[in-house]
N, C-alpha and C. Protein backbone atom coordinates (compact mmCIF):
# COMPACT_ATOMS: atom_id res chain seq x y z
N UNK A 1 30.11 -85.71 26.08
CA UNK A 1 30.42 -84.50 25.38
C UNK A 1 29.14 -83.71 25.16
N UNK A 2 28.81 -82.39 25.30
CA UNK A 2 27.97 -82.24 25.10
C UNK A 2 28.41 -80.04 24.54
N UNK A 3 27.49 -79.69 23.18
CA UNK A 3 27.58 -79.45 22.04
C UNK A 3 26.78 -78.24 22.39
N UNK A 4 27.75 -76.99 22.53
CA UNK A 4 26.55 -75.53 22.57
C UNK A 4 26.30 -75.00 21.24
N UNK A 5 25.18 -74.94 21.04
CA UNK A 5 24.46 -73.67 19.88
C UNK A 5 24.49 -72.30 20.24
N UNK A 6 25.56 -71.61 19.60
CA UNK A 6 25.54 -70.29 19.96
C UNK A 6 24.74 -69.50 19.19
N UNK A 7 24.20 -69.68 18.25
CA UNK A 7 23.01 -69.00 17.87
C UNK A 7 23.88 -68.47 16.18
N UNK A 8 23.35 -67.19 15.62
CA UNK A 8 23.93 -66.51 14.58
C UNK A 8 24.24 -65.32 15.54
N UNK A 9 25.33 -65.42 15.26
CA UNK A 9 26.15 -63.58 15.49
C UNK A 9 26.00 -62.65 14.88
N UNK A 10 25.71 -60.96 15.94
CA UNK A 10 25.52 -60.36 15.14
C UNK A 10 26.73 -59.73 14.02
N UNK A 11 28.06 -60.31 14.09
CA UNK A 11 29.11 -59.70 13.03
C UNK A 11 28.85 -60.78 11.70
N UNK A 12 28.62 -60.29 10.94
CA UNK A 12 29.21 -60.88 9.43
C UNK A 12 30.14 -61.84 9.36
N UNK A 13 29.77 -63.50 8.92
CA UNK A 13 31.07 -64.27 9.48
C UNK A 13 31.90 -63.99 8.06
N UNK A 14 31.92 -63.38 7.26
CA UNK A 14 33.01 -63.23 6.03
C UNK A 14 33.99 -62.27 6.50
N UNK A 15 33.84 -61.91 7.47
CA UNK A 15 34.87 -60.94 7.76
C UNK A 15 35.92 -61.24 9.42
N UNK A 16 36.79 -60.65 8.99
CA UNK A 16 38.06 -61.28 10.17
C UNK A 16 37.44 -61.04 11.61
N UNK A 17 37.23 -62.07 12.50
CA UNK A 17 36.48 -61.62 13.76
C UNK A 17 38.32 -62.93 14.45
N UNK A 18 37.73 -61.78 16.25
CA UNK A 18 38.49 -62.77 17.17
C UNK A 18 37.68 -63.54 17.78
N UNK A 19 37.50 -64.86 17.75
CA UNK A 19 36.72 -65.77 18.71
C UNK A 19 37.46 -66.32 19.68
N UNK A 20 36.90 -66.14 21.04
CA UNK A 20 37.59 -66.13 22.19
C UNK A 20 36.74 -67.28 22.77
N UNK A 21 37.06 -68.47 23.30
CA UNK A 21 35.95 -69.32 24.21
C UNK A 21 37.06 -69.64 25.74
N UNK A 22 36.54 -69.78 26.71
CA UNK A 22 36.94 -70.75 27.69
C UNK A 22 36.26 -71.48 28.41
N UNK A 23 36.72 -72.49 28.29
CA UNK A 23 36.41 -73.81 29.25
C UNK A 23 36.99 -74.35 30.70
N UNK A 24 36.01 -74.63 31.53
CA UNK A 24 36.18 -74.73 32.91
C UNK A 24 35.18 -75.71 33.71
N UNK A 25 35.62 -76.00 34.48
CA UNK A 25 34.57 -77.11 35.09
C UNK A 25 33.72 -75.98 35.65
N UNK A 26 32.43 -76.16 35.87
CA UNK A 26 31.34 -74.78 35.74
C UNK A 26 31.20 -73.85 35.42
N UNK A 27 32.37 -73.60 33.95
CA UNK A 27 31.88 -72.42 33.50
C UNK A 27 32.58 -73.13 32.14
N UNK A 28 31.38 -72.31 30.60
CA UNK A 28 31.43 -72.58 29.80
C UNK A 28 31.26 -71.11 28.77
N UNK A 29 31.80 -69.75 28.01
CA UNK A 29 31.67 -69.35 27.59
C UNK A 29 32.27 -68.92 26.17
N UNK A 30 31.86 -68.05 24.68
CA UNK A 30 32.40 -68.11 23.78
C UNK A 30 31.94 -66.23 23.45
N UNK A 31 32.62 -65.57 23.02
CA UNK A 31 32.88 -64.52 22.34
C UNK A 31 33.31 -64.40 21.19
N UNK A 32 32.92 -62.74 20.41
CA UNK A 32 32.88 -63.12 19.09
C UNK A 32 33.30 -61.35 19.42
N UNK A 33 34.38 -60.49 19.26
CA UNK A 33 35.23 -59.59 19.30
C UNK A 33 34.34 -58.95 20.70
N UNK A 34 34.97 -59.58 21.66
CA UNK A 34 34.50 -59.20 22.60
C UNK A 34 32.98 -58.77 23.22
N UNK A 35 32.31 -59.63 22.31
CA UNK A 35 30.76 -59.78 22.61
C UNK A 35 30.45 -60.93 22.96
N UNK A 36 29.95 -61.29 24.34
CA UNK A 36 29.16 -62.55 24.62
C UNK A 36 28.51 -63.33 24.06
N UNK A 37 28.52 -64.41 23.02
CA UNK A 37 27.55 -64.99 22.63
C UNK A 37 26.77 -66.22 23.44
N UNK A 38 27.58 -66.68 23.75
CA UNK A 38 26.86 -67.51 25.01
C UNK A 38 27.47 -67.97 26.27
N UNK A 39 27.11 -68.45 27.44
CA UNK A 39 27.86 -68.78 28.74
C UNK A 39 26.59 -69.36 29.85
N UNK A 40 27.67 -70.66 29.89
CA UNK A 40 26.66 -71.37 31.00
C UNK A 40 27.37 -72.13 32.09
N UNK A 41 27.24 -72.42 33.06
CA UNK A 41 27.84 -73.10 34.29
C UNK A 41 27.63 -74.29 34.92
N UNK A 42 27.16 -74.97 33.19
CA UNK A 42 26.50 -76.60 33.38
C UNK A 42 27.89 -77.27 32.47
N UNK A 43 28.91 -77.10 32.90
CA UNK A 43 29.84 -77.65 32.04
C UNK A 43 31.46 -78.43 32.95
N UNK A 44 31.69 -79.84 32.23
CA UNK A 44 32.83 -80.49 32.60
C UNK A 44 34.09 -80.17 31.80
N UNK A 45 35.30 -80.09 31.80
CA UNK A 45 36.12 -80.39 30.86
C UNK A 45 36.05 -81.59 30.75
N UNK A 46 36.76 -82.25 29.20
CA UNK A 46 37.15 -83.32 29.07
C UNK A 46 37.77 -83.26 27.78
N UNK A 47 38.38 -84.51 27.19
CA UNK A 47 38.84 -84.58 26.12
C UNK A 47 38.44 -85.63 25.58
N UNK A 48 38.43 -85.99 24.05
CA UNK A 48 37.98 -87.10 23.41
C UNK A 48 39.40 -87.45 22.93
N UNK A 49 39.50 -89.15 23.50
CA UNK A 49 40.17 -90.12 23.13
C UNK A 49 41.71 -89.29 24.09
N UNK A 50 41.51 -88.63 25.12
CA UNK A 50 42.50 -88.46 25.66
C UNK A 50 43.16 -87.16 25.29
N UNK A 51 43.14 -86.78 23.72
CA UNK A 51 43.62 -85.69 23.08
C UNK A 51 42.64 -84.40 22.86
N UNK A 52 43.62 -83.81 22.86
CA UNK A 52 42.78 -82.48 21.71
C UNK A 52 42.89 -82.10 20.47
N UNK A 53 41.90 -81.54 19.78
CA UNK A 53 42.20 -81.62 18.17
C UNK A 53 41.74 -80.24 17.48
N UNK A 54 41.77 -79.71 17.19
CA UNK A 54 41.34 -78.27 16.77
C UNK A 54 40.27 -78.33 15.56
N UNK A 55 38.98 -78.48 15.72
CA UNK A 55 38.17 -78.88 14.52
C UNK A 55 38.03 -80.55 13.96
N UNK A 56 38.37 -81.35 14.86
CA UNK A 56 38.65 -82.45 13.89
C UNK A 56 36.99 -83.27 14.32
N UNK A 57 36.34 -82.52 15.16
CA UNK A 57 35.12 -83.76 16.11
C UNK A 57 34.01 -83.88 14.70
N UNK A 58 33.63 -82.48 14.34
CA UNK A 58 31.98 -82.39 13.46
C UNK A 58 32.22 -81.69 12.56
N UNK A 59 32.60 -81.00 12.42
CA UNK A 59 32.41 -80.02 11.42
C UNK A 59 33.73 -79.70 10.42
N UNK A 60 33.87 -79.19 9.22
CA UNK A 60 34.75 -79.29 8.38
C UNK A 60 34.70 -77.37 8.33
N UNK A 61 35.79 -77.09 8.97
CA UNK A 61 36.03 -75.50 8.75
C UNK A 61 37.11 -75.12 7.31
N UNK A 62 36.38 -74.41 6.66
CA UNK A 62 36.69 -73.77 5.65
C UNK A 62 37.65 -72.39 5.03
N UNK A 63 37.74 -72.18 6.67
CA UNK A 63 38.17 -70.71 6.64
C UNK A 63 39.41 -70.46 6.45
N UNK A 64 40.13 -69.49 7.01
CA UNK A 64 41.47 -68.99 7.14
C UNK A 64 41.33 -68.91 9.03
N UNK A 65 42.40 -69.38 9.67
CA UNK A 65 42.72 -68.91 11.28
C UNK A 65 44.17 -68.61 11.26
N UNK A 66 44.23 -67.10 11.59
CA UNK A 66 45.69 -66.55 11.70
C UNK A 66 46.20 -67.07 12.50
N UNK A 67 45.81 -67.33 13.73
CA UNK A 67 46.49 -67.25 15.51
C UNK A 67 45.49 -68.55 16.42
N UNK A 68 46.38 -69.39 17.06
CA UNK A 68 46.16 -70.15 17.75
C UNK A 68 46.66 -70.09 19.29
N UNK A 69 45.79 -69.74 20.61
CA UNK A 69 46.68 -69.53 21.94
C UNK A 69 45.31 -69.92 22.47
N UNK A 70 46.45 -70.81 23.48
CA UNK A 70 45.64 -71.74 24.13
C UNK A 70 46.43 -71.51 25.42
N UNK A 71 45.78 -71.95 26.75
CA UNK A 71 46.00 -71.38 27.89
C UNK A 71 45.67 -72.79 28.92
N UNK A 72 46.57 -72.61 30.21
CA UNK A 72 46.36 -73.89 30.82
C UNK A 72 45.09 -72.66 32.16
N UNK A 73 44.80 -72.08 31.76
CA UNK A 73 43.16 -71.46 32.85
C UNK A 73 43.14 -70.35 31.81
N UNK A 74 41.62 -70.22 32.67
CA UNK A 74 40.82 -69.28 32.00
C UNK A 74 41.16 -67.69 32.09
N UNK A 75 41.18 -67.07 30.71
CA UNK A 75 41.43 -65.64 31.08
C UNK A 75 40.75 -64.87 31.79
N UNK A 76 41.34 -63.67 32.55
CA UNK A 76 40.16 -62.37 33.01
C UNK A 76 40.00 -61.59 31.76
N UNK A 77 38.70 -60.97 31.54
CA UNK A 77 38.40 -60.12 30.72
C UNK A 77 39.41 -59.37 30.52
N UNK A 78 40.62 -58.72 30.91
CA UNK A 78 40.95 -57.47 30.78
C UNK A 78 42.47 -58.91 30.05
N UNK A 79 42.40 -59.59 30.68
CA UNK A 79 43.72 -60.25 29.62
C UNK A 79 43.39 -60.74 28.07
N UNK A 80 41.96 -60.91 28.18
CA UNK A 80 41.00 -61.58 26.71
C UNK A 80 41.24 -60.37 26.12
């Protein structure tokens, strides 16, 4: 498994943003209302323990998430 640092964004995280990521075997990217925050093409899929879990690996999210859509491939920009 291996764990990207996307850095600090420039939007305000107290406020309602869309975070968009997809995952692909050589391609790895994450958006933050349609701004690039990071993307690299050193990446496998996989899953831990077989499943997927929404937040459950590291970290304890605090927030509110309106909307959950998940996709069996990666979007084109103009469908994101």
């Amino acid at each position: 498994m291996h764990l990207y640092g996307l850095g600090i964004p420039a939007q305000p995280l107290n406020q309602y943003h869309v975070y968009n990521v997809t995952s692909q075997n050589t391609n790895w990217a994450a958006w933050i209302n349609g701004t690039l925050l990071y993307q690299t093409t050193n990446n496998t899929v996989g899953f831990i323990n077989g499943s997927s879990a929404l937040g459950a690996c590291f970290w304890h999210f605090a927030g509110d998430i309106a909307e959950v859509l998940v996709f069996k491939r990666a979007l084109t920009t103009d469908e994101r």
